[in-house]
Protein backbone atom coordinates (compact mmCIF):
# COMPACT_ATOMS: atom_id res chain seq x y z
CA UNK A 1 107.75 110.63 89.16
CA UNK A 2 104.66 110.59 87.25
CA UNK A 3 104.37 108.50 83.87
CA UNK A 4 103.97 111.87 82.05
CA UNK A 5 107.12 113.44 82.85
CA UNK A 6 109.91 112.36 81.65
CA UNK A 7 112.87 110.39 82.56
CA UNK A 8 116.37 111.21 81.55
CA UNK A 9 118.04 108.58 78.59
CA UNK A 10 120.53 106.13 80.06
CA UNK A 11 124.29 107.66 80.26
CA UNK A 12 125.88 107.63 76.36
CA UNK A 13 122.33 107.41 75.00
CA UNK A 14 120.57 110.50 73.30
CA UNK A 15 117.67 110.63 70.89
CA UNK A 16 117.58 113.67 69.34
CA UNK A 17 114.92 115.03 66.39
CA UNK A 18 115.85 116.57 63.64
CA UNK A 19 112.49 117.31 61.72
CA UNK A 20 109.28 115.53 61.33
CA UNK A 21 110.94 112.60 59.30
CA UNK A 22 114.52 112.56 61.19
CA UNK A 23 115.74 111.37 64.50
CA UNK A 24 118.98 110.86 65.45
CA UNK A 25 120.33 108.17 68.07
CA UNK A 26 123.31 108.74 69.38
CA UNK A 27 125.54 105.80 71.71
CA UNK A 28 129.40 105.48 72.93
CA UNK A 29 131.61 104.59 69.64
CA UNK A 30 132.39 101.65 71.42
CA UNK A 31 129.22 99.94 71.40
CA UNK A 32 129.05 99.01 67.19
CA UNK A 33 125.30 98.44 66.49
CA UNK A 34 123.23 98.99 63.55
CA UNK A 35 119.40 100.32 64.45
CA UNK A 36 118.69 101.77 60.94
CA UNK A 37 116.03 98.92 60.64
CA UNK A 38 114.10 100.67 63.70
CA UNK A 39 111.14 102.77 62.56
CA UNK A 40 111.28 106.44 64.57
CA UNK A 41 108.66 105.07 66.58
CA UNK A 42 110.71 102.11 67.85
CA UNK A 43 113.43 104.38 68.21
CA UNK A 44 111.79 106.52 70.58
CA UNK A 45 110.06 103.31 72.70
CA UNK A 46 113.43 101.83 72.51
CA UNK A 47 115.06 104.83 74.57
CA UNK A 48 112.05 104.44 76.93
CA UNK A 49 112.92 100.77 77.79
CA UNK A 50 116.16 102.05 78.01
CA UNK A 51 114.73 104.71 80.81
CA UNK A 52 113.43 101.67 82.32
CA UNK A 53 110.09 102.55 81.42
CA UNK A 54 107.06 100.05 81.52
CA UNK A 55 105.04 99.36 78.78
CA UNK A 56 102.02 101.24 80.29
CA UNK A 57 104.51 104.47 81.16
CA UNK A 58 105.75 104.53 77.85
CA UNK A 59 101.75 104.15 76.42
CA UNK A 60 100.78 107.37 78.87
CA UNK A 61 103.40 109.20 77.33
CA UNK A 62 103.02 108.46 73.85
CA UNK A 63 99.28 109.00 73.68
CA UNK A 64 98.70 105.19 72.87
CA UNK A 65 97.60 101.23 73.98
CA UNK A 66 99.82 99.10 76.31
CA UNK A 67 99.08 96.60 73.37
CA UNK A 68 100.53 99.31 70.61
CA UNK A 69 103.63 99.57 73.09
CA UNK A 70 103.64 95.90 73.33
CA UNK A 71 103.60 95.38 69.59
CA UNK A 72 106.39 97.88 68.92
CA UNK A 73 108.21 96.39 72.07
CA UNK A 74 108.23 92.63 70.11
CA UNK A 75 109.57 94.23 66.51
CA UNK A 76 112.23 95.92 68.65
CA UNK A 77 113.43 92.59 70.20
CA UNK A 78 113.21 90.58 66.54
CA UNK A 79 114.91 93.55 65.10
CA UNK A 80 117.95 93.34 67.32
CA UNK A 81 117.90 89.75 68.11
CA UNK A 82 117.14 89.86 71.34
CA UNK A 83 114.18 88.15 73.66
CA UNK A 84 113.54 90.85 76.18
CA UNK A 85 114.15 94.15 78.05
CA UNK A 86 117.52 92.58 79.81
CA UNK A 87 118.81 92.05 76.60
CA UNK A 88 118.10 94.87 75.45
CA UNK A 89 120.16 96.78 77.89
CA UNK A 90 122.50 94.45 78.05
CA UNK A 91 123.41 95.40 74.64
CA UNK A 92 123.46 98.75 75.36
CA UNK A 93 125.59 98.32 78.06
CA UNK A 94 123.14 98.62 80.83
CA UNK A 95 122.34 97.28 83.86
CA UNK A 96 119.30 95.79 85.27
């Protein structure tokens, strides 16, 4: 699979857009978790680590830097006080 096309969102995951100012993130009512602090951009790279994406896959696909990726990656992690991608699906309820 090629870093331009893309991968399907983990199971119970969806990001959906609704408008140029909107987007909607949907996960299992089980899982209680507050992302409102997450800019649409960080939304969007956060369902990419999700994917499983790299940092340079998710860069291809968004039209930017590795280091903009990177950047977003760290506010993510501060955001929902967590230290890396593990943790990140861990708190999604994913896997390695």
């Amino acid at each position: 699979m090629s870093a331009h096309e893309p991968k399907e969102s983990p199971p119970g995951l969806r990001l959906e857009s609704e408008g140029p100012d909107q987007v909607v993130l949907s996960w299992p009512a089980d899982l209680a978790l507050d992302v409102e602090q997450l800019s649409r951009s960080e939304l969007e790279v956060l369902i990419a680590i999700l994917r499983g994406d790299s940092d340079q896959e998710i860069a291809a696909g968004r039209g930017t830097s590795a280091r903009t990726i990177a950047a977003q990656t760290q506010a993510i992690y501060r955001k929902l006080g967590v230290s890396g991608r593990r943790a990140v699906r861990a708190l999604f309820g994913g896997g390695d």
